[in-house]
Protein backbone atom coordinates (compact mmCIF):
# COMPACT_ATOMS: atom_id res chain seq x y z
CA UNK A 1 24.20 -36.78 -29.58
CA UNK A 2 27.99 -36.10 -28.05
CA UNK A 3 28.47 -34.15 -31.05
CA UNK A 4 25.37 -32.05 -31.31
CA UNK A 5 26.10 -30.69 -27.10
CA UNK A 6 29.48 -30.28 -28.53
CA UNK A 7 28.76 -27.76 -30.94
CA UNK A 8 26.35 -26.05 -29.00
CA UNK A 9 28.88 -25.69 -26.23
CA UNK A 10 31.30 -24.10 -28.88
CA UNK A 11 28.47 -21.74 -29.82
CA UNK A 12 27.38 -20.53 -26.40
CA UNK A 13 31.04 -19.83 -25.43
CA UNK A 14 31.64 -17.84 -28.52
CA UNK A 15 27.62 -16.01 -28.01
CA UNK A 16 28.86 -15.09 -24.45
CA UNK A 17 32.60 -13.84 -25.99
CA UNK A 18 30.66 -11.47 -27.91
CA UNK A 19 28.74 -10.35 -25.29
CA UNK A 20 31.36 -9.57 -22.71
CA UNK A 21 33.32 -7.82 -25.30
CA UNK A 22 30.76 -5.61 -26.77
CA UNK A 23 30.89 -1.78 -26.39
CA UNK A 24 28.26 0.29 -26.69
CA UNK A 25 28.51 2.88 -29.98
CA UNK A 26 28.43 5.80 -27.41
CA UNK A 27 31.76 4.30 -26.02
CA UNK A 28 33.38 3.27 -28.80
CA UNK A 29 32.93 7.01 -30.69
CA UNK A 30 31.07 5.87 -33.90
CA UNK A 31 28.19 7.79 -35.10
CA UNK A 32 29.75 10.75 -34.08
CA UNK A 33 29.04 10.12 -30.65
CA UNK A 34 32.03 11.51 -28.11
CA UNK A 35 33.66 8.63 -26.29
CA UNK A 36 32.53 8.16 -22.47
CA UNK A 37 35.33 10.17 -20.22
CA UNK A 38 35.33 7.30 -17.69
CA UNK A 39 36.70 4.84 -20.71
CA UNK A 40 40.79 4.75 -20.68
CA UNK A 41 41.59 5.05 -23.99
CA UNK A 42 43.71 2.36 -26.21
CA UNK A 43 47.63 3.87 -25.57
CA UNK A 44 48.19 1.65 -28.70
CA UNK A 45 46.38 4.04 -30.85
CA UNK A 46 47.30 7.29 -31.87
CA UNK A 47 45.15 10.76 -31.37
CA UNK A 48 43.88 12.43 -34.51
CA UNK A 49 44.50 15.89 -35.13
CA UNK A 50 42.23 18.32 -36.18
CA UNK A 51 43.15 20.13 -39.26
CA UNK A 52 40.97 23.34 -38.86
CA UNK A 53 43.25 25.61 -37.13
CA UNK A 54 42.06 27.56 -34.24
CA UNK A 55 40.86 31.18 -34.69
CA UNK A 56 43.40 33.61 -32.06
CA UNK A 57 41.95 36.53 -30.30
CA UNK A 58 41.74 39.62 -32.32
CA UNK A 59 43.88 42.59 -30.48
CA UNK A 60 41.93 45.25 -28.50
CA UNK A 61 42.96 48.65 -30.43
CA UNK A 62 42.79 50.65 -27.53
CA UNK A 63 46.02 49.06 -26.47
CA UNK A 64 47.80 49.93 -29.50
CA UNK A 65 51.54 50.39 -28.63
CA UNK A 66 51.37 54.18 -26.51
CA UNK A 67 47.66 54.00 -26.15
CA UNK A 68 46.93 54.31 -22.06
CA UNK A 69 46.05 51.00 -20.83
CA UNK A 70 44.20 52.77 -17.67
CA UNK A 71 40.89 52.07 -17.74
CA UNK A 72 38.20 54.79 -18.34
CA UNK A 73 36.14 55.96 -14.95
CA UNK A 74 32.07 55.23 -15.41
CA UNK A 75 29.52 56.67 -14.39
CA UNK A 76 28.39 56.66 -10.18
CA UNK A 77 25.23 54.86 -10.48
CA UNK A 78 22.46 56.98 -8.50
CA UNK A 79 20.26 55.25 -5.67
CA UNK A 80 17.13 54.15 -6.76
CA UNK A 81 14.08 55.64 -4.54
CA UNK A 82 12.63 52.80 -2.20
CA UNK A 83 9.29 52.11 -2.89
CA UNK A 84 6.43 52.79 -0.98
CA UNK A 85 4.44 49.82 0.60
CA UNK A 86 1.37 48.83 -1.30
CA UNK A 87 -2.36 49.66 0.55
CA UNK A 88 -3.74 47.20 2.74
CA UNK A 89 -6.66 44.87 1.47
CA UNK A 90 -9.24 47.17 3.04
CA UNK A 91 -7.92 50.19 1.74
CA UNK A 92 -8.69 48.51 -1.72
CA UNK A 93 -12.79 47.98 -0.11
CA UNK A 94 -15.41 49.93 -1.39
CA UNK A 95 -18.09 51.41 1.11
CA UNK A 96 -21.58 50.54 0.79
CA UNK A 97 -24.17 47.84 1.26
CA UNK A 98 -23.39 44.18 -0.07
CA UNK A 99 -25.37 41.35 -0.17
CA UNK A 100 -23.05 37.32 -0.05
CA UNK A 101 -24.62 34.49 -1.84
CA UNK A 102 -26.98 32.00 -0.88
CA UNK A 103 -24.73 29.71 0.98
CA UNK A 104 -26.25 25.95 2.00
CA UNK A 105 -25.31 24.79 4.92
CA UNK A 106 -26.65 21.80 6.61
CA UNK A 107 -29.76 22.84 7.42
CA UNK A 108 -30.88 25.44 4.86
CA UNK A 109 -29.26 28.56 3.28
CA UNK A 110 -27.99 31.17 4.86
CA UNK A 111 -27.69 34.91 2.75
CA UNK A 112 -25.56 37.57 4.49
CA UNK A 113 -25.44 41.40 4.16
CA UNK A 114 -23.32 43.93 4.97
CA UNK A 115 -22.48 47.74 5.21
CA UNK A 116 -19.08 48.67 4.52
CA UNK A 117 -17.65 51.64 5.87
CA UNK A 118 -13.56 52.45 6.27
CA UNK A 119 -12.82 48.85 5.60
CA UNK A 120 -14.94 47.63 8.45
CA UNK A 121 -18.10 46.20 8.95
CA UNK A 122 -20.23 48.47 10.18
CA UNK A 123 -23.54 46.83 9.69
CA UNK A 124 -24.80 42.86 9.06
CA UNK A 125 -27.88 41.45 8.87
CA UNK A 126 -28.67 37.67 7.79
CA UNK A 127 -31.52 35.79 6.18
CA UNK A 128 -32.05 32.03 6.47
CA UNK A 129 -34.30 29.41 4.85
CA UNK A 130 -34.56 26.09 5.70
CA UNK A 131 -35.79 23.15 8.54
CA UNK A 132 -34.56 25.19 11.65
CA UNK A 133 -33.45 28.11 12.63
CA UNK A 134 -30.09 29.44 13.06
CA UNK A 135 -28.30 28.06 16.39
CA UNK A 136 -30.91 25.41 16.28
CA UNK A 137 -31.55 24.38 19.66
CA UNK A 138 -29.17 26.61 20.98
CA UNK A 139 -31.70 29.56 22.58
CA UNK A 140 -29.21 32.01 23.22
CA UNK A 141 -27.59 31.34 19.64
CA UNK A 142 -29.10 34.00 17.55
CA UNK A 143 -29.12 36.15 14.42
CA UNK A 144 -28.55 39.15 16.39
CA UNK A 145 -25.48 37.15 18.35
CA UNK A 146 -23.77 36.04 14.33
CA UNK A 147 -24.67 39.94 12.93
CA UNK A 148 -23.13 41.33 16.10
CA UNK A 149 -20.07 39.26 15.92
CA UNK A 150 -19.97 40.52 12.64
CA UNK A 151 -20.06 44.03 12.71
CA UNK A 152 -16.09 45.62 13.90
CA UNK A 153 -15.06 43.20 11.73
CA UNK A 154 -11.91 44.15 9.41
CA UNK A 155 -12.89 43.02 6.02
CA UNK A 156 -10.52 40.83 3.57
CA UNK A 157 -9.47 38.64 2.34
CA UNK A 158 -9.52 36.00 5.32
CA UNK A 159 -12.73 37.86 6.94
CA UNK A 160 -14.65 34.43 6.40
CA UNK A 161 -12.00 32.58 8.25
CA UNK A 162 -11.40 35.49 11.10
CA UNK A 163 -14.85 35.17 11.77
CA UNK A 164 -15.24 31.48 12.29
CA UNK A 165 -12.50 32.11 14.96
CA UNK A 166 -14.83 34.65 16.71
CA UNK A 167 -17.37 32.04 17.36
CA UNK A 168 -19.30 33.17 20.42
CA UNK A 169 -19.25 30.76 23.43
CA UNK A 170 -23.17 30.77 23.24
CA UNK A 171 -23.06 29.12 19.77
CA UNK A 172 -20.51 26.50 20.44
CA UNK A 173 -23.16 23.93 19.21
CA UNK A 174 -23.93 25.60 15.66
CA UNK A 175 -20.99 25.03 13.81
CA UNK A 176 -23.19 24.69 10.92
CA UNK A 177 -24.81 27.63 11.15
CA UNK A 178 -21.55 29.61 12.01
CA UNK A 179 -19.53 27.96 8.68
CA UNK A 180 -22.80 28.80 6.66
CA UNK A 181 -22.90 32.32 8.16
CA UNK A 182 -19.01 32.77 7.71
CA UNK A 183 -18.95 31.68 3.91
CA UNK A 184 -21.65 33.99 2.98
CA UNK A 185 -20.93 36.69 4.67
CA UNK A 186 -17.00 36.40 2.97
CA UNK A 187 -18.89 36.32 -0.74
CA UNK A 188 -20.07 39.67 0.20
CA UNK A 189 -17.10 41.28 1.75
CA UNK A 190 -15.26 39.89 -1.95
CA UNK A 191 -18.06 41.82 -3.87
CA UNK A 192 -16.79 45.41 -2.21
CA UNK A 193 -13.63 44.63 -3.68
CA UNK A 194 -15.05 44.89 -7.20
């Protein structure tokens, strides 16, 4: 048994030998592999020399011996003209009468329309389906009060969420209805952009 954990000591000492003094192929430059930069290299083994010699720049002919070695002028470039600022979104509206999806809200759907004009709204009226009516149980909450709050409005791309900012003190509990109103009424201001 002294023998056998004799021999087995002699092998895991030369197994960990090996392993200390390994070196990756990437270091070591085989495979054709550059060595690692941050390896010193073995001062007891010479460099090899490449025998390809190294092309030398060919001579520029304009500086032939008594050619001018001033360099020719070129031309001034010109300024460029600035360019003009693109048109705003409602410049880019079309006028006329557009109708917004059916938009469901929490209590129903809501359908918005509205008349275009100079990329404003200059009209709005609003149809709803569903349990209750808009601004439900809000009295002074109306159609008339959304439409109204609607109409002067500059129409865009952020119209829907311009809008929702307007939100009239009297509707401060239809949130619903306002969001539903707001959503529709910003699928018809994208269909004058057509």
């Amino acid at each position: 048994m002294p023998r056998r954990g004799l021999i087995s000591l002699i092998f895991t000492i030369a197994g960990l030998r090996l392993i200390i003094g390994y070196v990756p192929p990437a270091q070591a430059g085989i495979g054709g592999i550059s060595p690692d930069p941050s390896v010193t290299p073995d001062p007891m083994v010479s460099p090899t020399v490449d025998p390809t010699p190294t092309p030398s720049a060919t001579p520029d002919p304009s500086l032939a011996p008594g050619a001018s070695a001033t360099p020719k002028p070129t031309a001034t470039p010109k300024p460029t003209a600035t360019p003009k600022p693109t048109a705003s979104a409602a410049a880019t509206l079309h006028n006329g009468t557009f109708a917004g999806s059916n938009f469901n809200y929490n209590y129903g759907t809501i359908k918005v329309t509205v008349t275009i004009s100079g990329g404003k709204v200059t009209d709005a009226s609003v149809s709803q389906s569903g349990r209750w009516a808009i601004g439900y149980r809000k009295s002074a909450c109306t159609e008339a009060v959304f439409n109204s709050a609607a109409i002067d409005l500059s129409a865009g791309s952020s119209t829907g969420s311009d809008f929702l900012a307007k939100q009239p003190t009297a509707c401060s509990g239809a949130s619903y209805s306002w969001w539903g109103y707001a959503n529709s009424l910003q699928a018809a201001i994208d269909k004058a952009t057509y």
